[in-house]
Protein backbone atom coordinates (compact mmCIF):
# COMPACT_ATOMS: atom_id res chain seq x y z
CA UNK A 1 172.10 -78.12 129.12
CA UNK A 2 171.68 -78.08 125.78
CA UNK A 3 171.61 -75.48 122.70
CA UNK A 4 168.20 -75.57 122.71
CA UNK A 5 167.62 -75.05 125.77
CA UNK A 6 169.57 -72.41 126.11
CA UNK A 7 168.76 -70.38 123.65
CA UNK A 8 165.00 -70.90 124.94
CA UNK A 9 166.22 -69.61 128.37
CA UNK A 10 168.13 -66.26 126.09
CA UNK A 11 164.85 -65.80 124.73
CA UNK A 12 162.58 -65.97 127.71
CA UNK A 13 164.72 -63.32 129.48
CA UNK A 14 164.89 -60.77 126.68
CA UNK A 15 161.36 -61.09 126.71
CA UNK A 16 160.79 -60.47 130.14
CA UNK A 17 163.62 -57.74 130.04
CA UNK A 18 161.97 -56.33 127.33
CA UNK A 19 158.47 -56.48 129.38
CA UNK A 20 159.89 -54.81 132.05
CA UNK A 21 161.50 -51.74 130.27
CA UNK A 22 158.02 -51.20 128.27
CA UNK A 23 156.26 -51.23 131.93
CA UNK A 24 158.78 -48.91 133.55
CA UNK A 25 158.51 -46.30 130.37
CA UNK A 26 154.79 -46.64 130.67
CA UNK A 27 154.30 -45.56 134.06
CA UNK A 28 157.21 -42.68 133.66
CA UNK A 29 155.08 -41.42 131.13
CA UNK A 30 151.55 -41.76 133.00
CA UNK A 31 153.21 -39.94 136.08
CA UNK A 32 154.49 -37.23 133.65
CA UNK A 33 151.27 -36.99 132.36
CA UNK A 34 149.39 -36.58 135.32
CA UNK A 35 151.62 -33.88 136.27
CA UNK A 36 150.88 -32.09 133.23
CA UNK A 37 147.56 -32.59 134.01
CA UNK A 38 147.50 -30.58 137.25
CA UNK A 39 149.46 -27.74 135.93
CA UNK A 40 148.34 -24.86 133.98
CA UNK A 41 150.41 -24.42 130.53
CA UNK A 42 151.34 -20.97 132.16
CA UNK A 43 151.10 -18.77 134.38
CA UNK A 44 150.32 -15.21 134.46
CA UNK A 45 152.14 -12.55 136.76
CA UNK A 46 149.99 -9.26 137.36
CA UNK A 47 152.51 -7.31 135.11
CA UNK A 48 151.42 -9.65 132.20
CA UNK A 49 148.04 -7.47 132.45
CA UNK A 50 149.25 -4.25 133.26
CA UNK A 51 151.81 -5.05 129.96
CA UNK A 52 148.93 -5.96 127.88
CA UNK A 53 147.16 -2.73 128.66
CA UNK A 54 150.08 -0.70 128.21
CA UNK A 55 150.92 -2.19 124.57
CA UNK A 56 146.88 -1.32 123.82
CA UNK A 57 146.89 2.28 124.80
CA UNK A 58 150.86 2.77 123.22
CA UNK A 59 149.22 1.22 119.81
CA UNK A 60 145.94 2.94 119.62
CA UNK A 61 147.76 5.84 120.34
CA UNK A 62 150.27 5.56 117.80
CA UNK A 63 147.83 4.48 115.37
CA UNK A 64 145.42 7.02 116.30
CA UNK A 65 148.08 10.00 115.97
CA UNK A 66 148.89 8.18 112.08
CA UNK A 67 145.04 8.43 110.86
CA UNK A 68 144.88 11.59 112.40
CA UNK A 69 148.04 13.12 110.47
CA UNK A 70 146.90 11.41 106.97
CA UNK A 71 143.97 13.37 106.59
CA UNK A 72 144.20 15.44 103.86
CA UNK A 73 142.63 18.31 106.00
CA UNK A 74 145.37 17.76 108.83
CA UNK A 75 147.59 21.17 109.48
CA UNK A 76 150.82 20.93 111.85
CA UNK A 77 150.09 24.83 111.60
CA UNK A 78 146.70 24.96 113.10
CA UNK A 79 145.90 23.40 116.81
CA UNK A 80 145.41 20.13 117.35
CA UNK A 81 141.81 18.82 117.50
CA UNK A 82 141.83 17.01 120.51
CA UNK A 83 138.37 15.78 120.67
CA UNK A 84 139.08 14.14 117.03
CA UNK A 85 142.38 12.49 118.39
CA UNK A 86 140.87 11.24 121.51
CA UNK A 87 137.98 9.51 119.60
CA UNK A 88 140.05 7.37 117.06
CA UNK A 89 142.59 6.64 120.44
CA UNK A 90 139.28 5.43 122.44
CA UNK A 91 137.92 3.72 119.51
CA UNK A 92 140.61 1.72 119.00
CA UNK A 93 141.51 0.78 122.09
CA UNK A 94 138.62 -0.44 123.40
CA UNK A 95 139.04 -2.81 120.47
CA UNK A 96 142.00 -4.15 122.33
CA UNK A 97 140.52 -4.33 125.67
CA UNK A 98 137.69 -6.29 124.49
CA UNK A 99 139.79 -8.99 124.03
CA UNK A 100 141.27 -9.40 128.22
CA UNK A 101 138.90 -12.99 127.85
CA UNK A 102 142.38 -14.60 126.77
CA UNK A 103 143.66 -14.37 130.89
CA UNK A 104 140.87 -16.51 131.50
CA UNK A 105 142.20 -19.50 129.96
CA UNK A 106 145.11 -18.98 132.35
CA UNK A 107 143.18 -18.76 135.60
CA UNK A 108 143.25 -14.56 135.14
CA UNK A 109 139.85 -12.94 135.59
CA UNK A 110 140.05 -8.70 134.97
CA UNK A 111 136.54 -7.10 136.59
CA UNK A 112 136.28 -3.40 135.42
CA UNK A 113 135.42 -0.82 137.62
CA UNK A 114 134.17 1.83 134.98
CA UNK A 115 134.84 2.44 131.75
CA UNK A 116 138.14 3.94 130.13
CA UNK A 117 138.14 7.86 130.80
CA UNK A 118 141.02 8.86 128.22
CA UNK A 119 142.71 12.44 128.76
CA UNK A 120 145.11 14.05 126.47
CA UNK A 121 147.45 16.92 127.71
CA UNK A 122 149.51 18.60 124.66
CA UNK A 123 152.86 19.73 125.23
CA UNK A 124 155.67 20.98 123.21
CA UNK A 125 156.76 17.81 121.54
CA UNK A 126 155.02 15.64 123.03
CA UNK A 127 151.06 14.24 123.68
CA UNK A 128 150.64 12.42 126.84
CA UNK A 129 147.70 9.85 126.90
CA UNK A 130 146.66 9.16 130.12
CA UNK A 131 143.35 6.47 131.04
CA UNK A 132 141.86 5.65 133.72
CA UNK A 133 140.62 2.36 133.60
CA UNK A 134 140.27 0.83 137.06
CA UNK A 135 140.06 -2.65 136.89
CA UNK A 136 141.02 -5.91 139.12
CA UNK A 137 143.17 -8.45 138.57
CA UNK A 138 142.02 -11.94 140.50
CA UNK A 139 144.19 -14.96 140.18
CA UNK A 140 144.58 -17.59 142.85
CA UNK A 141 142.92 -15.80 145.58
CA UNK A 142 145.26 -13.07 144.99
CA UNK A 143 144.19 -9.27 143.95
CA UNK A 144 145.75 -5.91 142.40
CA UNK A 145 144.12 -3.28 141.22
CA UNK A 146 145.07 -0.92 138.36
CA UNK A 147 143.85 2.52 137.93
CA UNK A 148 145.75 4.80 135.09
CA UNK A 149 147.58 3.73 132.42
CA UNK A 150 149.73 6.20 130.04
CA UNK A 151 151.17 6.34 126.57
CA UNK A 152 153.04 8.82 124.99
CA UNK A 153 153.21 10.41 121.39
CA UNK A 154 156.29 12.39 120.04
CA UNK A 155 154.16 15.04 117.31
CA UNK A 156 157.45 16.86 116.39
CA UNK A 157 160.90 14.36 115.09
């Protein structure tokens, strides 16, 4: 053989290696792809709800307690007017609830049974915030239901 020739054969088979690497990546990343495809991005465990919740009432609690206390009217001295606190804590957390149409994008849906009942028993230190809020959680043919959910505020340091 000569040079030429064999340089033309060198050439013809890095091409076709070449070829062959380019098709082999290509379908590794159409496969990939297609798994991606079929997947959700993430899924949601019934505690990511119940969590949500939780972190709602916990920071229209706390949040109600601070507008509460910075009103210039506010007395530690005098009782507590409940009716007041449980208004800003309702207010603002059905703020948060309205938003539970983000578990839907993750195959979540949340049905409510009624509509938050909030309760607030005083105690020494303490508030405790209990709601009941029964709602279901539906995802993949699977159910749980929720019924109270409960924050706490420390009044006194």
């Amino acid at each position: 053989m000569t040079k030429k020739s064999q340089i033309s054969i060198f050439l013809l088979l890095g091409v076709i290696i070449v070829l062959v690497t380019l098709l082999a990546l290509g379908i590794r990343q159409s496969t990939t792809n297609a798994q991606l495809a079929g997947q959700s991005f993430r899924t949601v465990d019934f505690s990511d709800v119940e969590t949500y919740i939780d972190s709602c009432l916990e920071n229209a609690a706390n949040s109600a307690w601070s507008d509460y206390t910075a009103d210039p009217l506010y007395d530690p001295i005098n009782p507590l007017d409940l009716n007041e606190l449980q208004s800003g804590i309702d207010s603002k957390f059905s703020l948060c609830i309205a938003d539970l149409s983000a578990f839907s994008v993750m195959n979540t849906s949340i049905t409510e049974s009624s509509s938050p009942q909030i309760t607030i028993t005083e105690n020494s230190k303490d508030l405790d915030i209990i709601v009941d809020y029964p709602i279901t959680v539906t995802k993949q043919n699977q159910k749980k239901e929720f019924r109270q959910f409960q924050a706490r505020i420390i009044t006194l340091p």
